[in-house]
N, C-alpha and C. Protein backbone atom coordinates (compact mmCIF):
# COMPACT_ATOMS: atom_id res chain seq x y z
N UNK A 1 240.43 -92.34 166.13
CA UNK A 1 241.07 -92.30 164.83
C UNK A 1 240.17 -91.60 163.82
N UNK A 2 240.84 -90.79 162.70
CA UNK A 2 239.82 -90.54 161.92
C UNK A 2 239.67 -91.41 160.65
N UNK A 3 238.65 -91.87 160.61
CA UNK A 3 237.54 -92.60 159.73
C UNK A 3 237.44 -92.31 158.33
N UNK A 4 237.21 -91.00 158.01
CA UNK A 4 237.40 -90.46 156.82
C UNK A 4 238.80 -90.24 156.01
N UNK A 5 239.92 -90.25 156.68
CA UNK A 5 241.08 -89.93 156.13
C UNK A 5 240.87 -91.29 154.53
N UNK A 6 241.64 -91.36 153.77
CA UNK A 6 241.69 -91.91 152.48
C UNK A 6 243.00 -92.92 152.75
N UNK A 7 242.48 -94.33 152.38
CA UNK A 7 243.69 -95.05 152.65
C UNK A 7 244.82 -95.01 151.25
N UNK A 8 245.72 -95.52 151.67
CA UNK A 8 246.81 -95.74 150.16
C UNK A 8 246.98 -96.73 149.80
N UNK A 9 246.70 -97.51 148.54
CA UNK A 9 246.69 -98.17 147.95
C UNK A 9 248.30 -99.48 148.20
N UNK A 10 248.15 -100.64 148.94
CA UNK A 10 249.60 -101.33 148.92
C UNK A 10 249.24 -102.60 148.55
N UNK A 11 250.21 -102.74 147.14
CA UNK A 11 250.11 -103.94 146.20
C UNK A 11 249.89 -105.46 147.63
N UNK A 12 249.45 -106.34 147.25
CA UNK A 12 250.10 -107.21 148.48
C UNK A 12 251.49 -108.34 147.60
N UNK A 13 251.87 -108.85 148.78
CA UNK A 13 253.30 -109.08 148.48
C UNK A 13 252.99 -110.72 147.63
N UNK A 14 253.28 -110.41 146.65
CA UNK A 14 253.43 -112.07 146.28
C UNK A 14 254.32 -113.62 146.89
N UNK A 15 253.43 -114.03 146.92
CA UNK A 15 254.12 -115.54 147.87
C UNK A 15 254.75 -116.15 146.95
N UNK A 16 255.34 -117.05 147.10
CA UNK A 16 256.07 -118.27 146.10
C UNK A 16 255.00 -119.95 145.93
N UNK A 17 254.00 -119.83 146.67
CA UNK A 17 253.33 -120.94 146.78
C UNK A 17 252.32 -120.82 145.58
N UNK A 18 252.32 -119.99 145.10
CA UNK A 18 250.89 -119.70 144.18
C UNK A 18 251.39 -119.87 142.50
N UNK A 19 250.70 -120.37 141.94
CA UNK A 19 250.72 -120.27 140.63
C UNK A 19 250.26 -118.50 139.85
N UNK A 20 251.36 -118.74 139.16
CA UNK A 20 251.47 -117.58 138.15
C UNK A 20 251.14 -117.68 136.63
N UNK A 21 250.45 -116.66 135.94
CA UNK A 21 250.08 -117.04 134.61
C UNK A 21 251.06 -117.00 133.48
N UNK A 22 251.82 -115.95 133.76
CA UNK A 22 252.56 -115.74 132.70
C UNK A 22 254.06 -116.86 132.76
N UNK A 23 254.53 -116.92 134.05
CA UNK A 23 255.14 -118.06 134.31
C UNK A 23 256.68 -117.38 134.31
N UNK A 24 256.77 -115.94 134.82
CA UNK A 24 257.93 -115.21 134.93
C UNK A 24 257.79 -115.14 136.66
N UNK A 25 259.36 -115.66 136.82
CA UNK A 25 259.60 -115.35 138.17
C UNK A 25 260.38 -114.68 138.75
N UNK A 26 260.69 -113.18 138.15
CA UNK A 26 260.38 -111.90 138.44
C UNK A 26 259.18 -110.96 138.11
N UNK A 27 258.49 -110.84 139.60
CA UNK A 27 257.24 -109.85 139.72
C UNK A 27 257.62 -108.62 138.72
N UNK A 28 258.86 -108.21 138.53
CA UNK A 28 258.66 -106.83 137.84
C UNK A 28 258.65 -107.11 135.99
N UNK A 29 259.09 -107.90 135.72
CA UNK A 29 259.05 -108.59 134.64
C UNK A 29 257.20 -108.84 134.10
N UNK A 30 256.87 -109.52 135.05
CA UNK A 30 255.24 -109.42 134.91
C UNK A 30 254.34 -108.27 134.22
N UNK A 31 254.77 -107.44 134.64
CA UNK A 31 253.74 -106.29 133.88
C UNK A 31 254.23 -106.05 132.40
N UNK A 32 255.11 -105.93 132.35
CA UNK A 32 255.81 -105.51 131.19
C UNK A 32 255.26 -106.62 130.01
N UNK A 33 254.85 -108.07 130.24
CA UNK A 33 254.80 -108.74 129.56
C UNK A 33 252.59 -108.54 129.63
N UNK A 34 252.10 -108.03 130.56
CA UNK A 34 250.92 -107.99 130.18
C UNK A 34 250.56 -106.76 129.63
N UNK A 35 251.11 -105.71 128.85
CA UNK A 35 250.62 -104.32 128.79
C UNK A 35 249.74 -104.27 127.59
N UNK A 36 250.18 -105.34 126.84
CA UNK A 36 249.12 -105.90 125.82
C UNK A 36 247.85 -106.67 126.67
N UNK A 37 246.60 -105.59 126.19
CA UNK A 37 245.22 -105.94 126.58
C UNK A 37 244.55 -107.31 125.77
N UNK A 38 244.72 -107.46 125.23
CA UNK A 38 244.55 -108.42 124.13
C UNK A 38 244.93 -109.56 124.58
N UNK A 39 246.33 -109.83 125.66
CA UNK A 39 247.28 -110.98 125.77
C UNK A 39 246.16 -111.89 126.37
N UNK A 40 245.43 -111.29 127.60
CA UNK A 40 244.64 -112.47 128.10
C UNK A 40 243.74 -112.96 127.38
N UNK A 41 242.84 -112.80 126.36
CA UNK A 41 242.11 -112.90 125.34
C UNK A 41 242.88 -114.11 124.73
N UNK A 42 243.62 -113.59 124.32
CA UNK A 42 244.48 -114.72 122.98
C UNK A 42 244.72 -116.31 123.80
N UNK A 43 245.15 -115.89 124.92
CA UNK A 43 245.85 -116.99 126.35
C UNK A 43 244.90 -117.92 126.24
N UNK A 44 243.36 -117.76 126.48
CA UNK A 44 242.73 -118.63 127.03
C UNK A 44 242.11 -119.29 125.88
N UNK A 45 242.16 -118.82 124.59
CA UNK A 45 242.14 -120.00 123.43
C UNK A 45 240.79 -119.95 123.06
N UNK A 46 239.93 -118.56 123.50
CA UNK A 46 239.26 -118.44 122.96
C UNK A 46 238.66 -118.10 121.09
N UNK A 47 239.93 -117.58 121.13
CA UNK A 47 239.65 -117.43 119.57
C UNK A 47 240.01 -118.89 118.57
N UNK A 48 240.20 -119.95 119.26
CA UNK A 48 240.72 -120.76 118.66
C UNK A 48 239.21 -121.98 118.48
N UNK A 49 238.09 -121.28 119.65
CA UNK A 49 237.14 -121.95 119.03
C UNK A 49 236.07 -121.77 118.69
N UNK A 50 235.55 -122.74 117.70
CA UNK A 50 234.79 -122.41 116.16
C UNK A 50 233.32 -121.87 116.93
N UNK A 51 233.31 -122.51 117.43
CA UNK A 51 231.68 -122.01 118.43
C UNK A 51 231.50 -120.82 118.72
N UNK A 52 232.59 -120.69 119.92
CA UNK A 52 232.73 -118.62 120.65
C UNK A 52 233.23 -118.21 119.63
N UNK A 53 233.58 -118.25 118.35
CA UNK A 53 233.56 -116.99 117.15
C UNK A 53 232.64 -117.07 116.28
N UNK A 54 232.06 -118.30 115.95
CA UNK A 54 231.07 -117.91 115.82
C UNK A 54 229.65 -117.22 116.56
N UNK A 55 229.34 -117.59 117.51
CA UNK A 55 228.49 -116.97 119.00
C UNK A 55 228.91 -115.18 118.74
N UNK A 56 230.23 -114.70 119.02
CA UNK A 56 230.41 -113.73 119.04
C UNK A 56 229.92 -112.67 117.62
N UNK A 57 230.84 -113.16 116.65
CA UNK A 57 229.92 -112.76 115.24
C UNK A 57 228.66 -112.70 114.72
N UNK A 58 227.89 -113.93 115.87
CA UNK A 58 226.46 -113.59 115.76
C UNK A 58 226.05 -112.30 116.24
N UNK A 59 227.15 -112.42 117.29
CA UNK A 59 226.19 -111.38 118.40
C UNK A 59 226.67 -109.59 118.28
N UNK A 60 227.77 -109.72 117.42
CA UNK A 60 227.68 -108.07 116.56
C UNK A 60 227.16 -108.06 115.73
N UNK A 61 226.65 -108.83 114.64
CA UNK A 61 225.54 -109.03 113.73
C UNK A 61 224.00 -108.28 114.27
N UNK A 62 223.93 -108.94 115.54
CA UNK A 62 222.73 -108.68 116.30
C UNK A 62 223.01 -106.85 116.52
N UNK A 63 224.06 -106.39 117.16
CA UNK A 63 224.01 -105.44 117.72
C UNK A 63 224.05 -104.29 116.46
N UNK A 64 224.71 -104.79 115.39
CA UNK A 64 224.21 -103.98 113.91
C UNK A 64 223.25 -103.58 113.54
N UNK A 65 222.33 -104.87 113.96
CA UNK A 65 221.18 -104.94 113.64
C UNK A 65 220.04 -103.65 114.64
N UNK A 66 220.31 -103.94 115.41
CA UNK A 66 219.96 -103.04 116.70
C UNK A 66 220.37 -101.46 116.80
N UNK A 67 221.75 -101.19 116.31
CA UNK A 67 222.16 -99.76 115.89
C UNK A 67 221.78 -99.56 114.79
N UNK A 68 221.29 -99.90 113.69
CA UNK A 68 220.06 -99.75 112.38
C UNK A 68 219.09 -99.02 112.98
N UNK A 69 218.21 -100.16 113.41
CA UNK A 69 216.60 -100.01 113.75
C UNK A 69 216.87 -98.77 114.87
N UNK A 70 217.92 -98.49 115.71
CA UNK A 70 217.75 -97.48 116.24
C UNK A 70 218.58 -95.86 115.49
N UNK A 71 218.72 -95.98 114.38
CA UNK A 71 219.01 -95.11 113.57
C UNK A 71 220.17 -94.53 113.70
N UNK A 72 221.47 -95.04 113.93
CA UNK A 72 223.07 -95.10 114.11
C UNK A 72 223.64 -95.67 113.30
N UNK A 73 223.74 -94.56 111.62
CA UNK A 73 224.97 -95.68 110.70
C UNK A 73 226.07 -95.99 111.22
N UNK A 74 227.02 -94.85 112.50
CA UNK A 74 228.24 -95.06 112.48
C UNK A 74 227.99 -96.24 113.77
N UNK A 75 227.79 -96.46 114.35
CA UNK A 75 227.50 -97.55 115.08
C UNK A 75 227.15 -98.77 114.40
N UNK A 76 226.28 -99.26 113.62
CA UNK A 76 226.19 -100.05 112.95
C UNK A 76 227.13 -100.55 111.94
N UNK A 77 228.29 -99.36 111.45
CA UNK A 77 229.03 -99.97 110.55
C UNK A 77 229.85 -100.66 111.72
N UNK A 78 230.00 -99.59 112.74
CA UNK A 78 231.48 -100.31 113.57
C UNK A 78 231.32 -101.36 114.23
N UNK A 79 229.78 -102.29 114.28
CA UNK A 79 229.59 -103.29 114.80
C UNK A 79 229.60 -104.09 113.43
N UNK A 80 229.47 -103.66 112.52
CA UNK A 80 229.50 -104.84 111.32
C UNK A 80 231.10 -104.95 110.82
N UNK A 81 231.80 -103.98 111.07
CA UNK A 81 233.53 -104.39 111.20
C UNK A 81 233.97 -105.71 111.94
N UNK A 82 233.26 -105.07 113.26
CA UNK A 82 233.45 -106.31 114.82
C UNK A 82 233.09 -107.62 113.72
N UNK A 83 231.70 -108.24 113.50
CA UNK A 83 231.00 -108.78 112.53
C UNK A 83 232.11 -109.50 112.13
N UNK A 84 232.43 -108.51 110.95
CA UNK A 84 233.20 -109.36 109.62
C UNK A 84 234.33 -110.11 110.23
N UNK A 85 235.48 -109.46 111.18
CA UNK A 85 236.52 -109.62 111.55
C UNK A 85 236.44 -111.26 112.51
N UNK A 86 234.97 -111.14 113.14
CA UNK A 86 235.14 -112.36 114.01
C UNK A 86 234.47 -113.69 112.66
N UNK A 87 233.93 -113.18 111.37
CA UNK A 87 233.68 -113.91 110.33
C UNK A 87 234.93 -114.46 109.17
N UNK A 88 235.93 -113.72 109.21
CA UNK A 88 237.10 -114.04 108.90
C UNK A 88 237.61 -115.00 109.40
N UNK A 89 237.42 -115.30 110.34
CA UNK A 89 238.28 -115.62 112.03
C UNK A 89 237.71 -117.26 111.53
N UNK A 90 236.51 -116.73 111.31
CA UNK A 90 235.31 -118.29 112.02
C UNK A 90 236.06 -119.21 110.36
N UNK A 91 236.07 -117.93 108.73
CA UNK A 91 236.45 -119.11 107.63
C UNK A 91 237.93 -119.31 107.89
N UNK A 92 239.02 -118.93 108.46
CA UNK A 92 240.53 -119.80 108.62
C UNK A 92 239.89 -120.82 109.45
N UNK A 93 239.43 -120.57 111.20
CA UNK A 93 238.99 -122.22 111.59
C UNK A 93 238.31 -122.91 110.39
N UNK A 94 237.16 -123.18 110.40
CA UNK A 94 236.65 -123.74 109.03
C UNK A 94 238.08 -124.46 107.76
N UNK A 95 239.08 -123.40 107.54
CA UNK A 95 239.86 -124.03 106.70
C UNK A 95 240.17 -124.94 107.28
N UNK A 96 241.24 -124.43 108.15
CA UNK A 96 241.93 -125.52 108.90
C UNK A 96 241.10 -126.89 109.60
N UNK A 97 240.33 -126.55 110.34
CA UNK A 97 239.62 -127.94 110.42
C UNK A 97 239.13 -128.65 109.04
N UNK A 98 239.25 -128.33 107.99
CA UNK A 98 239.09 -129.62 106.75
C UNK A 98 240.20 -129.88 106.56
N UNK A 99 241.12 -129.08 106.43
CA UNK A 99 242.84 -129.05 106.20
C UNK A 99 243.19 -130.50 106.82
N UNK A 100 242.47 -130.39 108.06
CA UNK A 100 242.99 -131.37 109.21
C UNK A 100 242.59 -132.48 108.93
N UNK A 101 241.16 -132.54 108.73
CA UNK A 101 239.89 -133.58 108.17
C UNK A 101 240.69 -134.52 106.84
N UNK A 102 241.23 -133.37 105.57
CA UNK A 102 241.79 -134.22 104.51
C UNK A 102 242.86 -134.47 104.42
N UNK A 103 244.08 -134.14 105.66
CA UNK A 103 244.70 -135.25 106.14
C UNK A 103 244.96 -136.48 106.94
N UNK A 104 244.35 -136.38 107.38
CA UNK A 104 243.64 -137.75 108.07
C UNK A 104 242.76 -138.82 107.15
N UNK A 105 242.16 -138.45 106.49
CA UNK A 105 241.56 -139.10 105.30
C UNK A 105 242.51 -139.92 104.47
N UNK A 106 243.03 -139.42 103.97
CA UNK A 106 243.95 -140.18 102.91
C UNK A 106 244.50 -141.67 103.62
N UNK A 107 244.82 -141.71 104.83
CA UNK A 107 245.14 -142.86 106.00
C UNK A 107 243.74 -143.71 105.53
N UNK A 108 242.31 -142.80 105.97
CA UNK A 108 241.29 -143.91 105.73
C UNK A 108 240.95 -144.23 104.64
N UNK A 109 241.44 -143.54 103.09
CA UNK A 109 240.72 -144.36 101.79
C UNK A 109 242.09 -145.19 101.43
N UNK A 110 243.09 -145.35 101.78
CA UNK A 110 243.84 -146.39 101.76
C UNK A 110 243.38 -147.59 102.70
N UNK A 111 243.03 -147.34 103.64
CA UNK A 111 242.70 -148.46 104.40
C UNK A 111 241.04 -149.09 103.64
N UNK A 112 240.08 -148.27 103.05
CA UNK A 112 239.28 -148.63 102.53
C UNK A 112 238.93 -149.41 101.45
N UNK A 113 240.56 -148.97 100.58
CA UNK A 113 240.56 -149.61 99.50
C UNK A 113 240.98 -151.11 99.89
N UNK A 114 242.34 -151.17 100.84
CA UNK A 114 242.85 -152.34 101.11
C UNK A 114 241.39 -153.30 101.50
N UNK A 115 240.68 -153.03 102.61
CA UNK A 115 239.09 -153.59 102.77
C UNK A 115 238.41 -153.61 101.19
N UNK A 116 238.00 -153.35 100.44
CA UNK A 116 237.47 -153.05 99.16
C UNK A 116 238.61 -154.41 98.30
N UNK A 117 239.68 -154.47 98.24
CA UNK A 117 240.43 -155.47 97.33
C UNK A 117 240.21 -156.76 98.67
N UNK A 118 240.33 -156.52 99.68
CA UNK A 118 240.06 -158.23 100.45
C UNK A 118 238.11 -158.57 100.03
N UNK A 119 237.40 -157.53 100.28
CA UNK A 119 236.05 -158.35 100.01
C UNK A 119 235.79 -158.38 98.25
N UNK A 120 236.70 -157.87 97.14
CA UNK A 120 236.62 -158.33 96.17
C UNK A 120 237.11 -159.64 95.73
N UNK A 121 238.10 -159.93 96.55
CA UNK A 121 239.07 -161.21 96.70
C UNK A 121 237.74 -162.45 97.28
N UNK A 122 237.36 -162.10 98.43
CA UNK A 122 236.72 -162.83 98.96
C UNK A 122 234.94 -163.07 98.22
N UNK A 123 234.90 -161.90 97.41
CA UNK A 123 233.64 -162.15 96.32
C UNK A 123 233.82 -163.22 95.02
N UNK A 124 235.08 -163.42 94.55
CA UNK A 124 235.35 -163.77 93.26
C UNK A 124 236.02 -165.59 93.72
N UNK A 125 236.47 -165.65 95.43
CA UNK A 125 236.11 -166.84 95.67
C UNK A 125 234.99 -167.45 95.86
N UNK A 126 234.08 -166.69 96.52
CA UNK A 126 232.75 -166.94 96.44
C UNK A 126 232.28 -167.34 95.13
């Protein structure tokens, strides 16, 4: 046989036993719904936490820093874009987690006060 000839590329056949991500069960349907590069990114909920955007924003900060000292404004701005954008990112989390924080609160300074009028009750029997 010859050895060198070039093989052709054949998808393999999808089974029915396997879990699927997108959760369409038509294979041709599938692509169409990943052509956005971005989709798997968004999926796994990485941007949703406060840590890996912040981590990441550090780490174009860093690489700004690094296209500076190696004498690349246009590199350095386009890593301090990256920067800002994952710094935007990091103050909505930030909102929203107090958002979240000072609704939940209001539950505990009612309950604090109710505690606060029983040990005033229980001071003035004293």
């Amino acid at each position: 046989m010859n050895n060198n000839r070039r093989r052709n590329f054949r998808p393999r056949v999808m089974k029915n036993n396997f879990r699927r991500r997108s959760g369409s069960v038509n294979p041709s349907n599938s692509n169409s719904l990943n052509n956005n590069g971005n989709m798997n990114f968004n999926r796994n909920g990485s941007m949703n936490n406060i840590h890996n955007v912040e981590k990441t924003m550090q780490k174009y900060q860093q690489l700004a820093k690094d296209a500076q000292s190696n004498g690349d404004p246009v590199l350095m701005q386009n890593y301090l874009q990256h920067a800002d954008h994952y710094l935007r990112r990091y103050h909505e989390l930030n909102e929203r987690r107090e958002n979240s924080i000072e609704k939940s609160t209001p539950e505990e300074k009612t309950l604090s006060k109710e505690e606060n009028q029983k040990l005033e009750i229980q001071q003035t029997t004293n």
